[in-house]
N, C-alpha and C. Protein backbone atom coordinates (compact mmCIF):
# COMPACT_ATOMS: atom_id res chain seq x y z
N UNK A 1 -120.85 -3.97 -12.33
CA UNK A 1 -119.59 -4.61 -12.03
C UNK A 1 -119.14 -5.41 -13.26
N UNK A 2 -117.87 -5.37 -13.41
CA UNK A 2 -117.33 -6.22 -15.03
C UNK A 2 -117.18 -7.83 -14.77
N UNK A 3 -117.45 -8.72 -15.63
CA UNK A 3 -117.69 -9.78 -15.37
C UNK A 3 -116.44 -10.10 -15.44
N UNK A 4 -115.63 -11.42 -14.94
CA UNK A 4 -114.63 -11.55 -15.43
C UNK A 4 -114.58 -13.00 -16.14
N UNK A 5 -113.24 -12.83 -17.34
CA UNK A 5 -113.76 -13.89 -18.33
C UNK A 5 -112.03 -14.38 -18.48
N UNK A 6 -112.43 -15.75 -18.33
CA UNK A 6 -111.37 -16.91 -18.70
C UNK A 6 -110.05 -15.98 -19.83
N UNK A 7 -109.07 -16.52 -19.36
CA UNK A 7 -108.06 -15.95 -20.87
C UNK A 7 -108.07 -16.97 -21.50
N UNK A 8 -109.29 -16.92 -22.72
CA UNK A 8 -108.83 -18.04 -23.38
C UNK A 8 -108.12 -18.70 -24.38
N UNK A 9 -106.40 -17.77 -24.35
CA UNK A 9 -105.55 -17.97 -24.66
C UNK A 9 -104.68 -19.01 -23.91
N UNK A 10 -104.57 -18.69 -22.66
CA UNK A 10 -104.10 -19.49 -21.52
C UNK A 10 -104.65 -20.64 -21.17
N UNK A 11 -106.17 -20.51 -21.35
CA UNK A 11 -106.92 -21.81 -20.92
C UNK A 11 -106.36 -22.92 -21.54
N UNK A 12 -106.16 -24.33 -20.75
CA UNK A 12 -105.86 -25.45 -21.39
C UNK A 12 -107.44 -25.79 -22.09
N UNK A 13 -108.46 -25.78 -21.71
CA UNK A 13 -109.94 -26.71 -21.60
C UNK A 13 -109.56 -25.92 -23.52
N UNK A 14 -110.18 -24.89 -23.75
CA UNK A 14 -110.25 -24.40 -24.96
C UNK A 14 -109.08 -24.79 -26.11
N UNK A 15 -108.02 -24.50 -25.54
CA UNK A 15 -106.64 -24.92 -26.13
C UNK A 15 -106.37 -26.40 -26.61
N UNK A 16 -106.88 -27.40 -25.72
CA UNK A 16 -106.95 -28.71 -25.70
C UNK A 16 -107.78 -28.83 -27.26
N UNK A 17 -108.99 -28.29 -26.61
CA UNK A 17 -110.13 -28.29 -27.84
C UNK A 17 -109.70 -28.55 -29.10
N UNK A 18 -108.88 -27.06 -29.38
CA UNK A 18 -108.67 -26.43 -30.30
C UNK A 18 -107.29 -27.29 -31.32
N UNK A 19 -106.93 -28.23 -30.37
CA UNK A 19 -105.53 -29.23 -30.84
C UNK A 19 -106.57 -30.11 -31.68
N UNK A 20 -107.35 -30.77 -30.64
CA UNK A 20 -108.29 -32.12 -31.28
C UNK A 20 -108.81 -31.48 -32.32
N UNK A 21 -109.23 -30.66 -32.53
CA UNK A 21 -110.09 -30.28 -34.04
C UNK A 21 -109.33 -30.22 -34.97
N UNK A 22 -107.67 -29.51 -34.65
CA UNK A 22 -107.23 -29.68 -35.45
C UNK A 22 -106.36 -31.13 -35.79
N UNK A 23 -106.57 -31.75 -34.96
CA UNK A 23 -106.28 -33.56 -35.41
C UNK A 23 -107.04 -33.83 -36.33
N UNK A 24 -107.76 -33.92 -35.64
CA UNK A 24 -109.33 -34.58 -36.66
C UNK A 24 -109.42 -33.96 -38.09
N UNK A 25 -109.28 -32.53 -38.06
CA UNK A 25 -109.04 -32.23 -39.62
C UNK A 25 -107.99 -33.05 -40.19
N UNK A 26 -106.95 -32.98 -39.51
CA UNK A 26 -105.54 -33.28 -40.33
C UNK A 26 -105.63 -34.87 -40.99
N UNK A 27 -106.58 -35.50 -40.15
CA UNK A 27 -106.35 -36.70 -40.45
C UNK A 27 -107.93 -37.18 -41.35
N UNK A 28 -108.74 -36.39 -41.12
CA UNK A 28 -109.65 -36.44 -42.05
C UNK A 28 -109.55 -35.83 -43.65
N UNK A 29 -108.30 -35.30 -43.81
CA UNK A 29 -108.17 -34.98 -45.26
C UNK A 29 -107.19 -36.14 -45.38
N UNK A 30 -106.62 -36.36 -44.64
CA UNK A 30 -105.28 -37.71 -45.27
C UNK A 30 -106.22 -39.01 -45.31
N UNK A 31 -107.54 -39.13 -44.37
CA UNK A 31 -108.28 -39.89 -44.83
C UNK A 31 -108.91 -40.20 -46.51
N UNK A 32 -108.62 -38.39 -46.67
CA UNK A 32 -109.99 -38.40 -47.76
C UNK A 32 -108.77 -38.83 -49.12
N UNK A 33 -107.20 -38.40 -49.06
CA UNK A 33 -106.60 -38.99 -49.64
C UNK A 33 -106.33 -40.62 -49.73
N UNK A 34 -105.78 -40.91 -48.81
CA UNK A 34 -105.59 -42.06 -48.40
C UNK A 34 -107.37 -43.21 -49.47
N UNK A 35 -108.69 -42.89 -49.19
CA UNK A 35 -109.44 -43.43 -49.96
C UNK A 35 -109.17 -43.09 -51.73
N UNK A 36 -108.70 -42.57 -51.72
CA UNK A 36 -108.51 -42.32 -53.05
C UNK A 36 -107.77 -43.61 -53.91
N UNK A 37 -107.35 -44.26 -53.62
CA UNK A 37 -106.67 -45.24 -53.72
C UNK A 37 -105.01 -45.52 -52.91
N UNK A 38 -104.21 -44.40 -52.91
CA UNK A 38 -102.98 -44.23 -52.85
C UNK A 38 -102.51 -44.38 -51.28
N UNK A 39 -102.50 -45.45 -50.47
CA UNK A 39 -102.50 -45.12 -48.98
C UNK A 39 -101.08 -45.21 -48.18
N UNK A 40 -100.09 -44.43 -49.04
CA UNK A 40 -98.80 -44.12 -49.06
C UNK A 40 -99.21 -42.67 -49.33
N UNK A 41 -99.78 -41.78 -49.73
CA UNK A 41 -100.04 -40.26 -49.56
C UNK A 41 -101.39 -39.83 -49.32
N UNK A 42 -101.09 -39.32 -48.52
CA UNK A 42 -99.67 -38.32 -47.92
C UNK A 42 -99.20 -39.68 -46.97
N UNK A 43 -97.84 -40.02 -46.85
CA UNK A 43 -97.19 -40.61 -45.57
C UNK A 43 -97.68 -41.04 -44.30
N UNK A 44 -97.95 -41.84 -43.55
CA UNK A 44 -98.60 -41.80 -42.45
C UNK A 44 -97.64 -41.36 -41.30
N UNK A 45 -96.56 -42.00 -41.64
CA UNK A 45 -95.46 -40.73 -40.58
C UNK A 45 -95.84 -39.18 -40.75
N UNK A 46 -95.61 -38.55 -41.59
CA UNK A 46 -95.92 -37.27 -42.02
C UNK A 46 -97.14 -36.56 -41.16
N UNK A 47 -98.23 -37.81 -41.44
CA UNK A 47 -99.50 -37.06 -40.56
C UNK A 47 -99.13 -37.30 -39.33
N UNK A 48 -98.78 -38.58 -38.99
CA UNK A 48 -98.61 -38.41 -37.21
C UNK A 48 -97.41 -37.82 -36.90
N UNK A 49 -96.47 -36.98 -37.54
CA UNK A 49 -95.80 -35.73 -36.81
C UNK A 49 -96.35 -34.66 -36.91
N UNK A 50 -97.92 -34.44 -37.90
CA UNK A 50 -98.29 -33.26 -38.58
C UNK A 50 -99.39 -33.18 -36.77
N UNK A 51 -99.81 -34.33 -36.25
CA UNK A 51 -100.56 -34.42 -35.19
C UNK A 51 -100.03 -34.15 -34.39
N UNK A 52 -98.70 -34.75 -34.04
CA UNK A 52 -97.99 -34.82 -32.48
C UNK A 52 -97.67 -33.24 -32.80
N UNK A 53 -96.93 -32.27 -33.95
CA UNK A 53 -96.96 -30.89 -33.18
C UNK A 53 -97.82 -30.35 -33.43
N UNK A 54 -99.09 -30.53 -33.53
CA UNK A 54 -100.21 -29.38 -33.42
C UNK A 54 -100.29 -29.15 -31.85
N UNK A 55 -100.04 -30.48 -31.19
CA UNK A 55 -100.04 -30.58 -29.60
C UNK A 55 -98.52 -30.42 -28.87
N UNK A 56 -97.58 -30.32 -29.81
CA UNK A 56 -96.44 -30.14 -29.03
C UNK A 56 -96.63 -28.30 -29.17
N UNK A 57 -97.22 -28.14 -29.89
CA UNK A 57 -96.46 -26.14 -30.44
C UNK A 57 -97.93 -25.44 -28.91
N UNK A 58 -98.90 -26.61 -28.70
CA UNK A 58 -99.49 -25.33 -27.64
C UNK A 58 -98.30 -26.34 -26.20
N UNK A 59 -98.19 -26.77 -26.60
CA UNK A 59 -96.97 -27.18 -24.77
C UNK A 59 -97.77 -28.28 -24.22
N UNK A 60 -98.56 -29.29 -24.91
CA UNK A 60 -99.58 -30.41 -24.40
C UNK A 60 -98.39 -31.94 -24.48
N UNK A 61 -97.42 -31.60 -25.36
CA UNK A 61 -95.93 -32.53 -25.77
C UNK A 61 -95.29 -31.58 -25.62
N UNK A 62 -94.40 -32.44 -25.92
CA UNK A 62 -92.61 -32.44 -25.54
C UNK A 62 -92.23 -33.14 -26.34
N UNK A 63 -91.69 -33.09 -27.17
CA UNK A 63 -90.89 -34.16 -28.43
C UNK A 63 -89.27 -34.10 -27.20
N UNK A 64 -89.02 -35.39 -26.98
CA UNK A 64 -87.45 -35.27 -26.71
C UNK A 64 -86.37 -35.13 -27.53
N UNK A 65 -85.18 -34.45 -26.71
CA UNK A 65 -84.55 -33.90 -27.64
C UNK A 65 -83.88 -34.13 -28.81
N UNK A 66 -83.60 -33.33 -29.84
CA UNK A 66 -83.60 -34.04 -31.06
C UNK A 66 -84.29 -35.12 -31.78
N UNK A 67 -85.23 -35.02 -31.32
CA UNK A 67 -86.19 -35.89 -32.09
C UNK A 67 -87.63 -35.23 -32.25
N UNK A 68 -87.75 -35.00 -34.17
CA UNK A 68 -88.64 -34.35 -33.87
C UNK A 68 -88.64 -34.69 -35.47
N UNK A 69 -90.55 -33.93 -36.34
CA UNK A 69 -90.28 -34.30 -38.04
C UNK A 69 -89.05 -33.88 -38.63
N UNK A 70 -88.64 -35.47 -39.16
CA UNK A 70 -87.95 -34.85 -40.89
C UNK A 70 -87.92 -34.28 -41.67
């Protein structure tokens, strides 16, 4: 009998996952800039819109309308 297996395209649990890791990267290289001395680059706006749509583009946000990165 065929097992049956999660779409884990659809799945939020995996999808969710898959946002936070990519937070954590995003903000662990602006970390690794940011120590460098310069903690104006990259922008800290920049990263937290680079965060809010990694989670708006799987449908976890909603940016309201017209408002969204520069």
């Amino acid at each position: 009998m065929a097992q049956i297996r999660p779409n884990l395209t659809t799945d939020p649990g995996p999808r969710f996952d898959r946002c936070m890791e990519d937070a954590r990267r995003l903000l662990r290289t602006a970390a690794d800039n940011w120590a460098q001395g310069n903690p104006e680059e990259p922008p800290t706006e920049e990263v937290l819109n680079k965060i809010v749509d990694v989670f708006a583009n799987e449908k976890f946000l909603k940016r309201p309308y017209g408002i969204g990165p520069t």
